[in-house]
PDB file of N, CA and C in Angstrom:
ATOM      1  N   UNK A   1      -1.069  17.159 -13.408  1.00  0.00           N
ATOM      2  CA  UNK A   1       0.003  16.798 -12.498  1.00  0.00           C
ATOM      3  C   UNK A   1       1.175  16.189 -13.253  1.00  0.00           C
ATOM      4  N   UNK A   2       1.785  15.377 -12.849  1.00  0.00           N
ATOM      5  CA  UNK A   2       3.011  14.613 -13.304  1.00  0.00           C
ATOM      6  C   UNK A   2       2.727  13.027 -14.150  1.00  0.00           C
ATOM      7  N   UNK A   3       3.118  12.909 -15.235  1.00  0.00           N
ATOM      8  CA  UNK A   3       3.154  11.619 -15.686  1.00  0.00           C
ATOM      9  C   UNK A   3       3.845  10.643 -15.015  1.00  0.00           C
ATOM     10  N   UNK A   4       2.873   9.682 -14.470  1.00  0.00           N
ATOM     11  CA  UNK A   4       3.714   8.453 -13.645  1.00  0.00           C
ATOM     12  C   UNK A   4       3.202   7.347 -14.886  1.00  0.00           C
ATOM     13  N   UNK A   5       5.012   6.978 -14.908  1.00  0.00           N
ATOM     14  CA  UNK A   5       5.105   5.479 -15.255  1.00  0.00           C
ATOM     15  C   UNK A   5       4.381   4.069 -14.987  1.00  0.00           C
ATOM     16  N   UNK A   6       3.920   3.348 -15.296  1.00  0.00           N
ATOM     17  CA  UNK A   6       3.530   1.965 -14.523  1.00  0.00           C
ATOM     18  C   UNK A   6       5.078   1.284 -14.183  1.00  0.00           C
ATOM     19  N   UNK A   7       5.014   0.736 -12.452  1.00  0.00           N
ATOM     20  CA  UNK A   7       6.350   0.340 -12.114  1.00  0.00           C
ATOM     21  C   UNK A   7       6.784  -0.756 -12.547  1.00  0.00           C
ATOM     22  N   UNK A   8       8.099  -1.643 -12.637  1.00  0.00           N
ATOM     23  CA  UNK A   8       8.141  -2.141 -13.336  1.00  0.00           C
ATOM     24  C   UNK A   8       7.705  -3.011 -12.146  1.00  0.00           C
ATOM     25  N   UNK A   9       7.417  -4.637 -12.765  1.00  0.00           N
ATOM     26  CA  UNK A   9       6.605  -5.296 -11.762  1.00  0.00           C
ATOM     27  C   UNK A   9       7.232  -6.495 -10.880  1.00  0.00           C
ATOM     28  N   UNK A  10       8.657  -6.575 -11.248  1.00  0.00           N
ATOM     29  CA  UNK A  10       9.580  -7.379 -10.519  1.00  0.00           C
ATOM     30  C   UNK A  10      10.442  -6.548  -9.861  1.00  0.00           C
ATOM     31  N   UNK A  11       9.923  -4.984  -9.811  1.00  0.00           N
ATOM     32  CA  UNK A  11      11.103  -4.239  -8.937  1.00  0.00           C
ATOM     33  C   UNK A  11      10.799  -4.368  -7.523  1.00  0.00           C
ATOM     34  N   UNK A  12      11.815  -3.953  -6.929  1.00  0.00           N
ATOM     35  CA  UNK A  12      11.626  -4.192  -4.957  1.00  0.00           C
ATOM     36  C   UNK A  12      10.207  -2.693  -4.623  1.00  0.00           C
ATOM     37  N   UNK A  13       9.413  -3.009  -3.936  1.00  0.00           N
ATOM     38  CA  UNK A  13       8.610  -2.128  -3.936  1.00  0.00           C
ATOM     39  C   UNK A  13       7.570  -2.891  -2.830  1.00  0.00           C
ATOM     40  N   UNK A  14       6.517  -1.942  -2.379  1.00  0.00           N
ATOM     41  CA  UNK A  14       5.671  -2.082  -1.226  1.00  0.00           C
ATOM     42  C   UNK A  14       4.410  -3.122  -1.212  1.00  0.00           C
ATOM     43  N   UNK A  15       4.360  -2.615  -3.047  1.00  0.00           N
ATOM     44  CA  UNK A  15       3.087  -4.108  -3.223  1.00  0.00           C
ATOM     45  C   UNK A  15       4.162  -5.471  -4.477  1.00  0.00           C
ATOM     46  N   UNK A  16       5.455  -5.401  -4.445  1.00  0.00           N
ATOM     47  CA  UNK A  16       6.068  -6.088  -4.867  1.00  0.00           C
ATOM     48  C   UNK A  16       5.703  -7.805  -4.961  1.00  0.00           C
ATOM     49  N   UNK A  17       5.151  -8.376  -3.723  1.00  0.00           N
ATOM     50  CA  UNK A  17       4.632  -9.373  -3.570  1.00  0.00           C
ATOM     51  C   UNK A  17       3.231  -9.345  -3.472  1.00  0.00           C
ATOM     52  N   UNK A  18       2.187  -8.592  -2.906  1.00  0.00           N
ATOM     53  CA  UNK A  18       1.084  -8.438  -2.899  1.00  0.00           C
ATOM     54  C   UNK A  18       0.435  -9.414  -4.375  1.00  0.00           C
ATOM     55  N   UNK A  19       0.469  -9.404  -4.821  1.00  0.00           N
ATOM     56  CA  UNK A  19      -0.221 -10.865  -6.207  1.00  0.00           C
ATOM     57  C   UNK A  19      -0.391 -12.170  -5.347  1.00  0.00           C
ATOM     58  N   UNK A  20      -1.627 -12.182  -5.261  1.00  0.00           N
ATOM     59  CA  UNK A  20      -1.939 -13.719  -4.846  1.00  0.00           C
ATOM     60  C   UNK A  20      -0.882 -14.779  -5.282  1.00  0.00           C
ATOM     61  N   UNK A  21      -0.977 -15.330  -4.458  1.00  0.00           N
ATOM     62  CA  UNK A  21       0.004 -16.962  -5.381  1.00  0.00           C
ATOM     63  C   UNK A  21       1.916 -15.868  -5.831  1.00  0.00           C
ATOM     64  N   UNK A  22       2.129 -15.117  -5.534  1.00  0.00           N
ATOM     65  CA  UNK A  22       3.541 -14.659  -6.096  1.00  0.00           C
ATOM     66  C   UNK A  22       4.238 -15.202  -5.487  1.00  0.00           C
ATOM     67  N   UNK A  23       4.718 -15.388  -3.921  1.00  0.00           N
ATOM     68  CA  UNK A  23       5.463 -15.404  -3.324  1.00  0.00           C
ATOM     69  C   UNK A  23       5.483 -16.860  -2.912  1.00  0.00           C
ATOM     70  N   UNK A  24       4.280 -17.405  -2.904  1.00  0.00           N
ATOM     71  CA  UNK A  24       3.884 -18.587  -2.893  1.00  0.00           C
ATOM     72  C   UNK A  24       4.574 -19.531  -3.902  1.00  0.00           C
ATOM     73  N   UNK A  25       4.855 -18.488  -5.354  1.00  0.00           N
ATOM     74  CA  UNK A  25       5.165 -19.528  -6.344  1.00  0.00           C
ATOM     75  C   UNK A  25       6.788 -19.613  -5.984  1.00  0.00           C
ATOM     76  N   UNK A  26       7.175 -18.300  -5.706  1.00  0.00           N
ATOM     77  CA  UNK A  26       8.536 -18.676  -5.326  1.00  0.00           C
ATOM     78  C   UNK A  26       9.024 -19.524  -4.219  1.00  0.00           C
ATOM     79  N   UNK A  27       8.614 -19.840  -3.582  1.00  0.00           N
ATOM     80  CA  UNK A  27       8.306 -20.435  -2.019  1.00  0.00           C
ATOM     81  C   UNK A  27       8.627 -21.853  -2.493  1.00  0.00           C
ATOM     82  N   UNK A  28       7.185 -22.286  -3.628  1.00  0.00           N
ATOM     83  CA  UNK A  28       7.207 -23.208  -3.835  1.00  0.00           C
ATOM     84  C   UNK A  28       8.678 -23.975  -4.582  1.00  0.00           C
ATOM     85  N   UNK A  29       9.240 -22.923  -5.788  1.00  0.00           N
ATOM     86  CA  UNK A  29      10.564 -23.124  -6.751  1.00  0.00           C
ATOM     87  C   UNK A  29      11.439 -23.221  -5.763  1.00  0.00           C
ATOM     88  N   UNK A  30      11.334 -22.549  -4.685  1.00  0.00           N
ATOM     89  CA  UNK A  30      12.651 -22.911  -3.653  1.00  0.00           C
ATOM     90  C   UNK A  30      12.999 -24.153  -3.104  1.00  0.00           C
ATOM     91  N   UNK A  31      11.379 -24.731  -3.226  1.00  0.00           N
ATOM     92  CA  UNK A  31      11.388 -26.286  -2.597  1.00  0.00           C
ATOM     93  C   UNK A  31      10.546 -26.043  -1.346  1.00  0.00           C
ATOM     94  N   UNK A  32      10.703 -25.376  -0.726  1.00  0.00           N
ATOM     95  CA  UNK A  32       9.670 -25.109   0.644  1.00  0.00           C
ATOM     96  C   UNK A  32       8.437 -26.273   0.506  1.00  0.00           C
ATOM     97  N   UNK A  33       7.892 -26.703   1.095  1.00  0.00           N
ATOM     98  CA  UNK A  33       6.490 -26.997   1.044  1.00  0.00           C
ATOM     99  C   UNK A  33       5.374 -27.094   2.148  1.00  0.00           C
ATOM    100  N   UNK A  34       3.710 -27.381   2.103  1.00  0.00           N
ATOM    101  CA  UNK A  34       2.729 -27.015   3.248  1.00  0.00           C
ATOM    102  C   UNK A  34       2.874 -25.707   3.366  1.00  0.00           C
ATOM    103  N   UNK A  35       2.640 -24.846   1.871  1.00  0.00           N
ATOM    104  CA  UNK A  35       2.447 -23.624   1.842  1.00  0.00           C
ATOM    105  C   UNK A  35       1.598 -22.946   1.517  1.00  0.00           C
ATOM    106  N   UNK A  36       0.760 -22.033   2.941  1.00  0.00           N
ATOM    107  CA  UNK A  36      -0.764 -21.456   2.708  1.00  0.00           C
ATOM    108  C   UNK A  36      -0.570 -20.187   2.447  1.00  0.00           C
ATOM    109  N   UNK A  37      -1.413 -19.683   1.321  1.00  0.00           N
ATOM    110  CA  UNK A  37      -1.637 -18.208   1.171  1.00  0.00           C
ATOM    111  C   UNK A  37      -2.333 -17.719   1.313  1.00  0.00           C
ATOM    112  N   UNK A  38      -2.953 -17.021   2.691  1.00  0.00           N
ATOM    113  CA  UNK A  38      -4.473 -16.558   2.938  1.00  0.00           C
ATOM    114  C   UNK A  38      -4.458 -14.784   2.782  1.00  0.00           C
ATOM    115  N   UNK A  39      -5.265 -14.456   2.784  1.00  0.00           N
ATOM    116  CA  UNK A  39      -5.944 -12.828   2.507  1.00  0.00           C
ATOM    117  C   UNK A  39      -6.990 -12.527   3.121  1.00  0.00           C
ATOM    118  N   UNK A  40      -6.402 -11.585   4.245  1.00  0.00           N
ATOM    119  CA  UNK A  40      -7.104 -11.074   5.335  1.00  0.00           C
ATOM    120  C   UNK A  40      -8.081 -10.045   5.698  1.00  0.00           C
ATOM    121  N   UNK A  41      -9.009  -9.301   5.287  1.00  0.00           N
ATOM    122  CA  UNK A  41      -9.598  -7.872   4.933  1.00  0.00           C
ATOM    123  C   UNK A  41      -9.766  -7.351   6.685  1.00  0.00           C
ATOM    124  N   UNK A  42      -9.489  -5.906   6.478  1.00  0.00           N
ATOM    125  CA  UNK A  42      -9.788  -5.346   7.985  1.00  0.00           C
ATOM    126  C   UNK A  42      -9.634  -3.809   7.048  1.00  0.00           C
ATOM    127  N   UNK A  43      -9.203  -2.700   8.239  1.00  0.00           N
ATOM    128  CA  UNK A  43      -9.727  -1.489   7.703  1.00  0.00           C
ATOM    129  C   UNK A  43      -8.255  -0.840   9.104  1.00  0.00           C
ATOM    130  N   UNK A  44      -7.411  -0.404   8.566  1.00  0.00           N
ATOM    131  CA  UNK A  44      -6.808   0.562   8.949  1.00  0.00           C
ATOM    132  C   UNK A  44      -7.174   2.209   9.589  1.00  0.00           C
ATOM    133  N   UNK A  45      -7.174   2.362  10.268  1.00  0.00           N
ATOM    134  CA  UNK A  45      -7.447   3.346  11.118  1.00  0.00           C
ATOM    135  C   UNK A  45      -6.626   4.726  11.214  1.00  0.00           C
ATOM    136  N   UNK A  46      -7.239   5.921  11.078  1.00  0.00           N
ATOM    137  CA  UNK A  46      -6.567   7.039  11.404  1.00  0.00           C
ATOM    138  C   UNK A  46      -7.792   7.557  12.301  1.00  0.00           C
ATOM    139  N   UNK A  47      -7.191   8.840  13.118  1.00  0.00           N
ATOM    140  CA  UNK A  47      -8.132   9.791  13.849  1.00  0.00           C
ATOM    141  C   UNK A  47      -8.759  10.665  12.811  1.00  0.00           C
ATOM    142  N   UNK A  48      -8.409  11.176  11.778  1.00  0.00           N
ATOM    143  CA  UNK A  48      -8.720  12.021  10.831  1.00  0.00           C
ATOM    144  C   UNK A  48      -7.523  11.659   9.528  1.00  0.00           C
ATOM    145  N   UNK A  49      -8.737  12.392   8.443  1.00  0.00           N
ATOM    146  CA  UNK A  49      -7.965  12.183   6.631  1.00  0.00           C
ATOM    147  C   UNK A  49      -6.396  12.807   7.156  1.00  0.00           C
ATOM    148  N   UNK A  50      -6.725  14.339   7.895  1.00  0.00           N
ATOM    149  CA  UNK A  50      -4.703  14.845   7.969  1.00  0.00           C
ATOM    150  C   UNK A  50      -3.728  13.798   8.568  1.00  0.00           C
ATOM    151  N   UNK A  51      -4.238  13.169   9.574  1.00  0.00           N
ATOM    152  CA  UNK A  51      -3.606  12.010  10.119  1.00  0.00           C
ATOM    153  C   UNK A  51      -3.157  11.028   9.132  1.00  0.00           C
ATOM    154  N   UNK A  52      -4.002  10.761   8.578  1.00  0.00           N
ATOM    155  CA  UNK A  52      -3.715   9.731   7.232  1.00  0.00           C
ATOM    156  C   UNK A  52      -3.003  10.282   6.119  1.00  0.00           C
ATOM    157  N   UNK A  53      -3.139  11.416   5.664  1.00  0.00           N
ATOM    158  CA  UNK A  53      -1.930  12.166   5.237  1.00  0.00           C
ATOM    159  C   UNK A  53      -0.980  12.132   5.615  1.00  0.00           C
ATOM    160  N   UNK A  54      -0.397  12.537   6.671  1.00  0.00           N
ATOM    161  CA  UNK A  54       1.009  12.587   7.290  1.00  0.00           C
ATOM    162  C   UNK A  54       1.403  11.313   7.273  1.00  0.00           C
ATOM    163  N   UNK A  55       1.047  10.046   7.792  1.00  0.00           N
ATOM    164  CA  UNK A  55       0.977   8.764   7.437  1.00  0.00           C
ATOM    165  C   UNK A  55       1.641   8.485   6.242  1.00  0.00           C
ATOM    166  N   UNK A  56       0.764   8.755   5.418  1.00  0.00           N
ATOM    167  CA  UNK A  56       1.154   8.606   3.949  1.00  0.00           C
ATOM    168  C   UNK A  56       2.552   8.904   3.519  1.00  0.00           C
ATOM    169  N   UNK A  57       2.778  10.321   3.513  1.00  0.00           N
ATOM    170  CA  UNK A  57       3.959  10.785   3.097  1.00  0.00           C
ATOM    171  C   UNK A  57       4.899  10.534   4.270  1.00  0.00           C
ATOM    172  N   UNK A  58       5.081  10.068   5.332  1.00  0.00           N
ATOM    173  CA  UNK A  58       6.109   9.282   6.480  1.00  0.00           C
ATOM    174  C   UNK A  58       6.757   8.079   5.506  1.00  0.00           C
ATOM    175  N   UNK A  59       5.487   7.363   4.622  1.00  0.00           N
ATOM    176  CA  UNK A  59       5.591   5.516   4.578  1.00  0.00           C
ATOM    177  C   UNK A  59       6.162   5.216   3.202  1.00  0.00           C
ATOM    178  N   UNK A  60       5.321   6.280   2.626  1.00  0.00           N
ATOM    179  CA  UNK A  60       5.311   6.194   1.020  1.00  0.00           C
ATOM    180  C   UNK A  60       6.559   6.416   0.427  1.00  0.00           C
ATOM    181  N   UNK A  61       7.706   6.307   0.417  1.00  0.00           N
ATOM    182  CA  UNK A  61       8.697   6.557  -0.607  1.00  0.00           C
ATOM    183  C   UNK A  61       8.391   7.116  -2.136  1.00  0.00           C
ATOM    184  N   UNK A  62       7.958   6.287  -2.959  1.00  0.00           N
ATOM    185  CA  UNK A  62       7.405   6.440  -4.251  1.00  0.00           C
ATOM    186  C   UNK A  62       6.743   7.571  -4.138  1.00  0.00           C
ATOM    187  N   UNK A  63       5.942   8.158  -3.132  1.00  0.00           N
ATOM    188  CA  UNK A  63       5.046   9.207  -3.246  1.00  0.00           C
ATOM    189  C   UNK A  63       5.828  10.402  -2.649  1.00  0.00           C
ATOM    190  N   UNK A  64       6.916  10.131  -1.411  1.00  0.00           N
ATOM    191  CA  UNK A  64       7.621  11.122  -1.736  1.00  0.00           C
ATOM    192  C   UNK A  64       8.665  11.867  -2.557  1.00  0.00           C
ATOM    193  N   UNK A  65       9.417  11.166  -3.631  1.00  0.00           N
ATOM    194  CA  UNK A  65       9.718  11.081  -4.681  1.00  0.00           C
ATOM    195  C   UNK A  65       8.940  12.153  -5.596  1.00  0.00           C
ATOM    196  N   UNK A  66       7.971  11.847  -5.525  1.00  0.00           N
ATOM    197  CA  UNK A  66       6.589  12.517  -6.621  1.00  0.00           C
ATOM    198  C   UNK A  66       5.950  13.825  -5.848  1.00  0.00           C
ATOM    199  N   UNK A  67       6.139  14.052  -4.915  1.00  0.00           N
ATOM    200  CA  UNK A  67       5.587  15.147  -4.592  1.00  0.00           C
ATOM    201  C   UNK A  67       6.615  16.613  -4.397  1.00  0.00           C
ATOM    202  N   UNK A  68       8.018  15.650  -4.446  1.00  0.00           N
ATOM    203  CA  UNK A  68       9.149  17.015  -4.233  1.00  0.00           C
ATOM    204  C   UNK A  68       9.307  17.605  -5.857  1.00  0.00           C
ATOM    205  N   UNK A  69       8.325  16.411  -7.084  1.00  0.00           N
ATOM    206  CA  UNK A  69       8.257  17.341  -8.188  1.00  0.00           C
ATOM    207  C   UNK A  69       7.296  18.019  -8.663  1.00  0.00           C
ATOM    208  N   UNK A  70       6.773  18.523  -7.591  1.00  0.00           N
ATOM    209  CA  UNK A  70       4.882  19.260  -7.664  1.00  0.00           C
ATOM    210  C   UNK A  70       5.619  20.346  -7.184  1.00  0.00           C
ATOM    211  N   UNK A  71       4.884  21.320  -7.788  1.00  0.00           N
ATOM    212  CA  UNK A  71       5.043  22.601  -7.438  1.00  0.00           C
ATOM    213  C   UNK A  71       4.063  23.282  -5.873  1.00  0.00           C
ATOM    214  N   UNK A  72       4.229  23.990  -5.325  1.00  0.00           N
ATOM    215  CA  UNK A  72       3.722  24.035  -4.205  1.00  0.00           C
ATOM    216  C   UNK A  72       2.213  24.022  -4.618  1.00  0.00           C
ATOM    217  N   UNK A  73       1.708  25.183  -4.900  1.00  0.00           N
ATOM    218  CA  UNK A  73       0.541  25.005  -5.455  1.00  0.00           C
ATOM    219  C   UNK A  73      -0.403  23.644  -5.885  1.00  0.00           C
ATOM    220  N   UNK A  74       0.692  22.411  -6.574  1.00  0.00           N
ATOM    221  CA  UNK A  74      -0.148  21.640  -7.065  1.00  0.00           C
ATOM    222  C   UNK A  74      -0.412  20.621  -5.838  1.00  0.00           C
ATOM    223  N   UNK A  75       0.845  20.901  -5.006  1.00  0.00           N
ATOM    224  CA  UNK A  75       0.980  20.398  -3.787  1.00  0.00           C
ATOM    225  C   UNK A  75      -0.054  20.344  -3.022  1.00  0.00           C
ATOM    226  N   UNK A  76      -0.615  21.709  -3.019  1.00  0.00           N
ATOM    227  CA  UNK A  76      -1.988  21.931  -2.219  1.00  0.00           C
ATOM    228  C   UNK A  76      -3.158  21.205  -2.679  1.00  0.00           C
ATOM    229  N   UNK A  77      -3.029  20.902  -4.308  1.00  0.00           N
ATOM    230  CA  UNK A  77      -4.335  20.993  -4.820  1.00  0.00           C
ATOM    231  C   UNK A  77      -4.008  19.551  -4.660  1.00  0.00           C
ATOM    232  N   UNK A  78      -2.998  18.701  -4.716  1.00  0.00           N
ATOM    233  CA  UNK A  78      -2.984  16.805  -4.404  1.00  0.00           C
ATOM    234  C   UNK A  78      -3.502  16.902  -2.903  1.00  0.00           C
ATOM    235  N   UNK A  79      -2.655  17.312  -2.110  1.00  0.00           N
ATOM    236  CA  UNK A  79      -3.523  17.128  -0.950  1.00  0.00           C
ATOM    237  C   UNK A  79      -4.869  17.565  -0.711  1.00  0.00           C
ATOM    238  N   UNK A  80      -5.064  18.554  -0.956  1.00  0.00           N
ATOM    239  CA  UNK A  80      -6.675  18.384  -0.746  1.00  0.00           C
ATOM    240  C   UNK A  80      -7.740  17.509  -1.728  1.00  0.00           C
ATOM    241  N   UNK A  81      -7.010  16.894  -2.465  1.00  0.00           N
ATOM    242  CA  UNK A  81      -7.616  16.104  -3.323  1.00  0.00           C
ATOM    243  C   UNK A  81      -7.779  14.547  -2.396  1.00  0.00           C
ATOM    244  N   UNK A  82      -6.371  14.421  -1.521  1.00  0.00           N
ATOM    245  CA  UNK A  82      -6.245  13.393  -1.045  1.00  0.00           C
ATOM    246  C   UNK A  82      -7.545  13.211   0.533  1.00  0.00           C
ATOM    247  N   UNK A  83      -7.160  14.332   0.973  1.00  0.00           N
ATOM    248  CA  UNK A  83      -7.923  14.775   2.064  1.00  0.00           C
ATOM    249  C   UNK A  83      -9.652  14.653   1.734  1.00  0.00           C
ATOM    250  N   UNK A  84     -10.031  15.239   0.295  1.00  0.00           N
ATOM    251  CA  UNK A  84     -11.465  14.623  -0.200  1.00  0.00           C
ATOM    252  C   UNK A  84     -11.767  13.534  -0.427  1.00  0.00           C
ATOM    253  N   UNK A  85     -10.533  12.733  -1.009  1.00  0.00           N
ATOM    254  CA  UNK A  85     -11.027  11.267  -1.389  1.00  0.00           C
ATOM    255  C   UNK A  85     -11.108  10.216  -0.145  1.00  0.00           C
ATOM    256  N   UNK A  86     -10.183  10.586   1.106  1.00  0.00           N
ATOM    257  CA  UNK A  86     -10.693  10.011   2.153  1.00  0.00           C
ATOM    258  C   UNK A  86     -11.156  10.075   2.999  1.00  0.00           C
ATOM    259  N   UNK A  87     -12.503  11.301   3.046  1.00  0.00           N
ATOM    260  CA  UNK A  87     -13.310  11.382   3.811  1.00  0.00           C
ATOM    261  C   UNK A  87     -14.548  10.713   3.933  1.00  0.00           C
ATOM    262  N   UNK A  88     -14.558   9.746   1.851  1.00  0.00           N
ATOM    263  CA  UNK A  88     -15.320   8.616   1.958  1.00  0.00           C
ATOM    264  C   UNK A  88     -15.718   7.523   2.518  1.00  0.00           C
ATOM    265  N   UNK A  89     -14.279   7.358   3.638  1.00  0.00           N
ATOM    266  CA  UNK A  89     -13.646   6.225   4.330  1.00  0.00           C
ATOM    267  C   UNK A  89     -14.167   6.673   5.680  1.00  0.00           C
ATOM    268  N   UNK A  90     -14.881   7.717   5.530  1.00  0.00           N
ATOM    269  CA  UNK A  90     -15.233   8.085   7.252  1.00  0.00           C
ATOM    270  C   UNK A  90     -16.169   7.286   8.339  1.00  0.00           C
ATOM    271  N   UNK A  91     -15.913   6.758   9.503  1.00  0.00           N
ATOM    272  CA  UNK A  91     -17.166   6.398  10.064  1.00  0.00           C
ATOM    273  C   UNK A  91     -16.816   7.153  11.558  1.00  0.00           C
ATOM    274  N   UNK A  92     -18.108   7.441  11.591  1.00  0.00           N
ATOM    275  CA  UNK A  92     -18.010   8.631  13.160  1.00  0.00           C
ATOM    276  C   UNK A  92     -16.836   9.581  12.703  1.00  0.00           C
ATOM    277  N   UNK A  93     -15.980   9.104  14.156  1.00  0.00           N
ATOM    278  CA  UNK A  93     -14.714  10.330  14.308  1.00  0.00           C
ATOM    279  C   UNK A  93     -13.875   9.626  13.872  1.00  0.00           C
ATOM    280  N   UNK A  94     -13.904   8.380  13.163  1.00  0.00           N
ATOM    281  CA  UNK A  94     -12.182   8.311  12.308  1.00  0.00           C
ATOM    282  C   UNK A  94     -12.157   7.662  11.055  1.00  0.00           C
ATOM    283  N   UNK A  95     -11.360   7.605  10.742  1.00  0.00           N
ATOM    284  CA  UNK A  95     -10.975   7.055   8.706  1.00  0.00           C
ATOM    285  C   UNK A  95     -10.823   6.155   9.132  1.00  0.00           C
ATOM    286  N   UNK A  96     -11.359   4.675   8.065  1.00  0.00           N
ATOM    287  CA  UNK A  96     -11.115   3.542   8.384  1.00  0.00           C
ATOM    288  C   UNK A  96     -11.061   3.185   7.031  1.00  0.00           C
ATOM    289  N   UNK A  97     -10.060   3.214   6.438  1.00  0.00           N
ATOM    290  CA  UNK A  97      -9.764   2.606   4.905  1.00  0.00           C
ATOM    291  C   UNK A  97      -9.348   0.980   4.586  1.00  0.00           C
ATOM    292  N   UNK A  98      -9.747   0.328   4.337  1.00  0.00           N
ATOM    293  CA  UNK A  98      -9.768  -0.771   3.991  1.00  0.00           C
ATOM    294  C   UNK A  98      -7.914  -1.354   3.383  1.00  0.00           C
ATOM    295  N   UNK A  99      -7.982  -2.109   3.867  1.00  0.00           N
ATOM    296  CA  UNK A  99      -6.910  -2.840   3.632  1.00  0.00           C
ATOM    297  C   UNK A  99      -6.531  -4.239   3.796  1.00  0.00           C
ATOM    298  N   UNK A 100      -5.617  -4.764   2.954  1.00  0.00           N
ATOM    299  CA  UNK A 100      -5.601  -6.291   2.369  1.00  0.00           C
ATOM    300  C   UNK A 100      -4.414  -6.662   2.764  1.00  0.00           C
ATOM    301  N   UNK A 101      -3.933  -7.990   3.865  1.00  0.00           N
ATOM    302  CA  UNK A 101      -2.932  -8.309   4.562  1.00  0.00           C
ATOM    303  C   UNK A 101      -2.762  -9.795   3.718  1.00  0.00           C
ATOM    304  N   UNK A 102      -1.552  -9.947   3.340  1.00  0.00           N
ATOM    305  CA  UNK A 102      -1.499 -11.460   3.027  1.00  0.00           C
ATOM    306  C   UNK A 102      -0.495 -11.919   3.817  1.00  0.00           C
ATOM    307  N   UNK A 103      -1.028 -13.085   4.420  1.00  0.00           N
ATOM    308  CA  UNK A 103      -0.021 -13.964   4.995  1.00  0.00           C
ATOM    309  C   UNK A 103      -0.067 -15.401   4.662  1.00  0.00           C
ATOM    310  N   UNK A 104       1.515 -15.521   4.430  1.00  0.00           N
ATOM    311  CA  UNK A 104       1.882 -16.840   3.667  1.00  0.00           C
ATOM    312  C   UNK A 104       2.652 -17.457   4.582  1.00  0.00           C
ATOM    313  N   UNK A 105       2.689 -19.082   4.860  1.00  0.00           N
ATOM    314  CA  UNK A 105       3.260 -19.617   5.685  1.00  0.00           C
ATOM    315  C   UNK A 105       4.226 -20.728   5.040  1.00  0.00           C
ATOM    316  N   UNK A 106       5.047 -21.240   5.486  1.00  0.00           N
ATOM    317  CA  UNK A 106       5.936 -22.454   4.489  1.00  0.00           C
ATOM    318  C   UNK A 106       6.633 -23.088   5.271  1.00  0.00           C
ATOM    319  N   UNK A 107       6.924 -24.447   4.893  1.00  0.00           N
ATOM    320  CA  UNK A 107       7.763 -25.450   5.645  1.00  0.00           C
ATOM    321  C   UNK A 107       9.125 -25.470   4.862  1.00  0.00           C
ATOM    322  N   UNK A 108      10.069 -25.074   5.804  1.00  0.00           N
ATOM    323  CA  UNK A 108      11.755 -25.067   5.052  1.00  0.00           C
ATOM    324  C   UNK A 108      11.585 -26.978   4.788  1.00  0.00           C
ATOM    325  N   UNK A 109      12.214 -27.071   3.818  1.00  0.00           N
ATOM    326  CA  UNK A 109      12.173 -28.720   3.272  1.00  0.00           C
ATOM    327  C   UNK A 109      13.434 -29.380   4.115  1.00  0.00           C
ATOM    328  N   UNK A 110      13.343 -30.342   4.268  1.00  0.00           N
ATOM    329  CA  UNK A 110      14.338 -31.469   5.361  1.00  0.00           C
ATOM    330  C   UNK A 110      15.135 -31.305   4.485  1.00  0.00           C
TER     331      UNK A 110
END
């Protein structure tokens, strides 16, 4: 397929803050304080992997970027690659892929 870069790690992006304690630390340099950083586990839901596909490429920027430089063919062969890897995620009739919510709370300082 295509050589992807590692992003750089202070750029604006989807898991940009996702690092435990990141946003927290800035929070904190701002002065903010009574600031909790908790991490939530649950499992995101589709009806089916195509569902979660379409999903994907709706949300993903970065990934659509990367797929308008695949050739159709390889096109096919990522998606059905994608479509196999999350049928691991199956229970009954729908995909339930795991996912990690952080929510951080802070007191603006007097």
């Amino acid at each position: 397929f295509i050589e992807i870069p590692p992003p750089d790690p202070s750029a604006p992006g989807i898991f940009r803050l996702a690092k435990s304690g990141e946003l927290a630390g800035m929070l904190q340099q701002a002065g903010f304080a009574d600031i909790s950083d908790d991490e939530f586990l649950g499992d995101v839901r589709f009806p089916s992997a195509d569902t979660y596909f379409s999903s994907l490429m709706d949300i993903a920027a970065p990934i659509q970027n990367l797929w308008t430089k695949l050739s159709p063919a390889q096109q096919k062969d990522a998606r059905q690659r994608i479509l196999d890897a999350t049928e691991q995620y199956r229970k009954g009739s729908i995909v339930a892929l795991p996912i990690a919510v952080r929510i951080i709370t802070a007191r603006k300082p007097t």
